[in-house]
C-alpha atoms as a PDB file:
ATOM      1  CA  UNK A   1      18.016  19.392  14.426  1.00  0.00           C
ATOM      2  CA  UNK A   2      18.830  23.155  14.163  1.00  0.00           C
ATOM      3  CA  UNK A   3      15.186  23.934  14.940  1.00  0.00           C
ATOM      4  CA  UNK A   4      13.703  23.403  11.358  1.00  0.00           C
ATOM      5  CA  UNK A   5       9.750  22.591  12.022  1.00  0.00           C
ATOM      6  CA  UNK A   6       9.114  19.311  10.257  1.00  0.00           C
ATOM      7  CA  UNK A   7       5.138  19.437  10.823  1.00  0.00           C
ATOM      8  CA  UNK A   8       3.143  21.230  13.234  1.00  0.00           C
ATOM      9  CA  UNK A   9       0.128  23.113  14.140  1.00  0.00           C
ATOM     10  CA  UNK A  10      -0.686  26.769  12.799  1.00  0.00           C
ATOM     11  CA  UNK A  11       0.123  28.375  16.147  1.00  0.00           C
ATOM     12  CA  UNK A  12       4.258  26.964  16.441  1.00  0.00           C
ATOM     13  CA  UNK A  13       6.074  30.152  15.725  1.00  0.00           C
ATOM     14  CA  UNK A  14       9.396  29.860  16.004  1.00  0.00           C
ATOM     15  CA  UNK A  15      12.069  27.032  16.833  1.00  0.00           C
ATOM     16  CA  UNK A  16      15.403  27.712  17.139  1.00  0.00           C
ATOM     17  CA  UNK A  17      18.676  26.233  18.212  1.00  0.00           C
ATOM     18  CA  UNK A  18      20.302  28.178  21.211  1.00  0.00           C
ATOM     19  CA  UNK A  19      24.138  27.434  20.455  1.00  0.00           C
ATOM     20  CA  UNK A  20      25.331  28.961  23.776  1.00  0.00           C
ATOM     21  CA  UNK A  21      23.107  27.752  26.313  1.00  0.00           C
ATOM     22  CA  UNK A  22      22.554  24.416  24.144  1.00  0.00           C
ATOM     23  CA  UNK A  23      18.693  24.396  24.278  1.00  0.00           C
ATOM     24  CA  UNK A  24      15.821  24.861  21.383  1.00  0.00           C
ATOM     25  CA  UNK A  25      13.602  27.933  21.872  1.00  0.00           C
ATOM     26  CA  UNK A  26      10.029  27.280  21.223  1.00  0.00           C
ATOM     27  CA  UNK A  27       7.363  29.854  20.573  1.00  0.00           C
ATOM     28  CA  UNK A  28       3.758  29.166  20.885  1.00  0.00           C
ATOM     29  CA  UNK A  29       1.432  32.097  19.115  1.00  0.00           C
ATOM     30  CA  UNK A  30      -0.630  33.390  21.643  1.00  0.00           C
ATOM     31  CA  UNK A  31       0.573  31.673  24.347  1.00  0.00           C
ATOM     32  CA  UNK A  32       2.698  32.949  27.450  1.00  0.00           C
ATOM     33  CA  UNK A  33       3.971  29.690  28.123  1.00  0.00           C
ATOM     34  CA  UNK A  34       4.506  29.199  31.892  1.00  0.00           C
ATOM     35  CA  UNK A  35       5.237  25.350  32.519  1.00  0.00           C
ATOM     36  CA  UNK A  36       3.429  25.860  36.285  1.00  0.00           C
ATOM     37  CA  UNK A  37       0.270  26.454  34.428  1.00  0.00           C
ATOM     38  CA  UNK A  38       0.070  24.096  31.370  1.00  0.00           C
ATOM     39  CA  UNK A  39       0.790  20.219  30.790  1.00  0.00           C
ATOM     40  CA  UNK A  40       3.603  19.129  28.417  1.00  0.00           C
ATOM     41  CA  UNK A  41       4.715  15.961  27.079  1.00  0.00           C
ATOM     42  CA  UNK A  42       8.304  15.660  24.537  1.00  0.00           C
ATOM     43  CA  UNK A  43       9.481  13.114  23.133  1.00  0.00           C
ATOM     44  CA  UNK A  44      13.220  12.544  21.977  1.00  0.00           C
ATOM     45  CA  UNK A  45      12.518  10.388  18.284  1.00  0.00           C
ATOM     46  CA  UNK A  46      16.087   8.906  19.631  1.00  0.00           C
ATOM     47  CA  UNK A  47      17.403   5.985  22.061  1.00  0.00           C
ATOM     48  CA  UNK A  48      19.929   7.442  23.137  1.00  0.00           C
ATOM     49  CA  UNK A  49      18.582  10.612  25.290  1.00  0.00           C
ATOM     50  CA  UNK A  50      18.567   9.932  29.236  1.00  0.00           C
ATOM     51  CA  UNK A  51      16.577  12.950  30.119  1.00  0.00           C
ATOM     52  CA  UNK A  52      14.836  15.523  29.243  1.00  0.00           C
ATOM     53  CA  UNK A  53      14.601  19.426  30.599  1.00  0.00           C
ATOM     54  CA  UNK A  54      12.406  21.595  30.059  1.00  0.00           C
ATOM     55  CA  UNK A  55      11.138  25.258  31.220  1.00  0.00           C
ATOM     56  CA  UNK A  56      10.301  28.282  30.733  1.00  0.00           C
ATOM     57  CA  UNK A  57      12.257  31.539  29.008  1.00  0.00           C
ATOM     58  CA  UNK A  58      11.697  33.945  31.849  1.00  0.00           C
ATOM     59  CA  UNK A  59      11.981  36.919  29.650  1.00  0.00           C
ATOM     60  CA  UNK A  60       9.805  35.937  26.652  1.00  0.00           C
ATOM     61  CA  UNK A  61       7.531  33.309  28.058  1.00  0.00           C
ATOM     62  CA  UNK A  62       8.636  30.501  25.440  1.00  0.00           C
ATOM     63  CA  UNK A  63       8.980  26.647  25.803  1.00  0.00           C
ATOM     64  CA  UNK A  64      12.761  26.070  26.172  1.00  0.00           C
ATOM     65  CA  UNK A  65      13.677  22.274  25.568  1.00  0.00           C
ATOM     66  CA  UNK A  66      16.979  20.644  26.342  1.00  0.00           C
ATOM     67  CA  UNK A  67      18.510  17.111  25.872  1.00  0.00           C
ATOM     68  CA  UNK A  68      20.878  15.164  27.809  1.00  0.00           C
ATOM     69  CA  UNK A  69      23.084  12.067  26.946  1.00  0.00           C
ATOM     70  CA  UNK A  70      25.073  11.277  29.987  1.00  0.00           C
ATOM     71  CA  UNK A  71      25.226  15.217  31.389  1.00  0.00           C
ATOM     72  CA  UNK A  72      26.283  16.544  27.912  1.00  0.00           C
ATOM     73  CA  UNK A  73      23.247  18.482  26.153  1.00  0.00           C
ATOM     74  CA  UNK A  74      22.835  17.590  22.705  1.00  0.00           C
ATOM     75  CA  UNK A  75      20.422  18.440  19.694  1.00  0.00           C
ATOM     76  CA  UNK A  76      17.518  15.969  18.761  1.00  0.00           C
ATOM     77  CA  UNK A  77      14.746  15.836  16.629  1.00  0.00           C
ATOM     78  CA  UNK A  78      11.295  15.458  18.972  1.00  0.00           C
ATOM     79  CA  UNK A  79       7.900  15.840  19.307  1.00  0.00           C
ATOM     80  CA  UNK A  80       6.047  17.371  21.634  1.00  0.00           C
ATOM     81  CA  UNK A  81       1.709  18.201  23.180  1.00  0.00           C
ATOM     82  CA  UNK A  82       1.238  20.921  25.054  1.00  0.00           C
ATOM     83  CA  UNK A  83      -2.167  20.662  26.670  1.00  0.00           C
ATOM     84  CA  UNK A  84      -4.192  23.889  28.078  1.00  0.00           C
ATOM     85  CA  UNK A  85      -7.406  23.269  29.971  1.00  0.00           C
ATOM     86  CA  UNK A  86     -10.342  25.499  28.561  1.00  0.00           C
ATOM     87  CA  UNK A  87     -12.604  26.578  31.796  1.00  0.00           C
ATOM     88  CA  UNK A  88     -15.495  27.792  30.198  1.00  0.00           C
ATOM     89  CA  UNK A  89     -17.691  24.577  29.011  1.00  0.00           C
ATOM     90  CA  UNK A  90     -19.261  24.469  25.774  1.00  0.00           C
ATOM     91  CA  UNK A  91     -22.858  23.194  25.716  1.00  0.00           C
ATOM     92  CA  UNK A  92     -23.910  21.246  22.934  1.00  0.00           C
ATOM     93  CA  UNK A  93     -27.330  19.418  22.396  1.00  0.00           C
ATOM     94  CA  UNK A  94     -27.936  20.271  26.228  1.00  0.00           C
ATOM     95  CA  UNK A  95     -24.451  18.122  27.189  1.00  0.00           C
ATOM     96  CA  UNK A  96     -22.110  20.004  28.738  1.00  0.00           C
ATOM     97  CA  UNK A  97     -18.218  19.117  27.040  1.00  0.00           C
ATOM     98  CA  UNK A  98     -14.582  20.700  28.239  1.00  0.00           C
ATOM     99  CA  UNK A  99     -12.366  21.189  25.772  1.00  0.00           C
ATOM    100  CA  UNK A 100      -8.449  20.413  25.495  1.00  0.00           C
ATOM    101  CA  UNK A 101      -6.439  22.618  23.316  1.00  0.00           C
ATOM    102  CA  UNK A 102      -3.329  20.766  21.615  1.00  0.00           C
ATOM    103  CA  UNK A 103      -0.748  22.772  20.521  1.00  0.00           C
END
């Protein structure tokens, strides 16, 4: 729960634990991660979380992730999709087909 990456995708740089501010830093390669602009869905793999926040590092552009039971913010293992809307359409065999990126 210290921000070891049990699976992911090729483009999850770094996790880590933030001790002081009690929140996991998450960075995406190639990705200035801006929660206005892009869709994201976590998941506590826990009962006992009763919410969930979630932002934006304002100096480096990463995913920051935090976990509450009762208003104390705790570690957790989770998952999480972040989905990015590609605007340019690919054609194929004449059909016209938008693309969403998971990360």
């Amino acid at each position: 729960m210290d921000g070891t990456i049990l699976s992911n995708t090729e483009n999850i740089g770094d996790v880590e634990w933030d001790s002081d501010l009690n929140h996991y830093i998450i960075s995406i390669e190639g990705v200035n991660y801006n929660n206005n602009n892009l869709t994201t869905i976590i998941s506590p793999i826990t009962d006992d979380v009763f919410w969930v926040n979630y932002g934006t590092n304002s100096i480096e552009n990463k995913l920051i992730v935090q976990f509450y039971t009762d208003s104390v913010s705790v570690q957790r293992k989770f998952h999480f999709v972040k989905y990015q809307y590609q605007t340019t359409p690919i054609i194929t065999n004449e059909k016209v087909v938008h693309i969403h990126r998971f990360f």
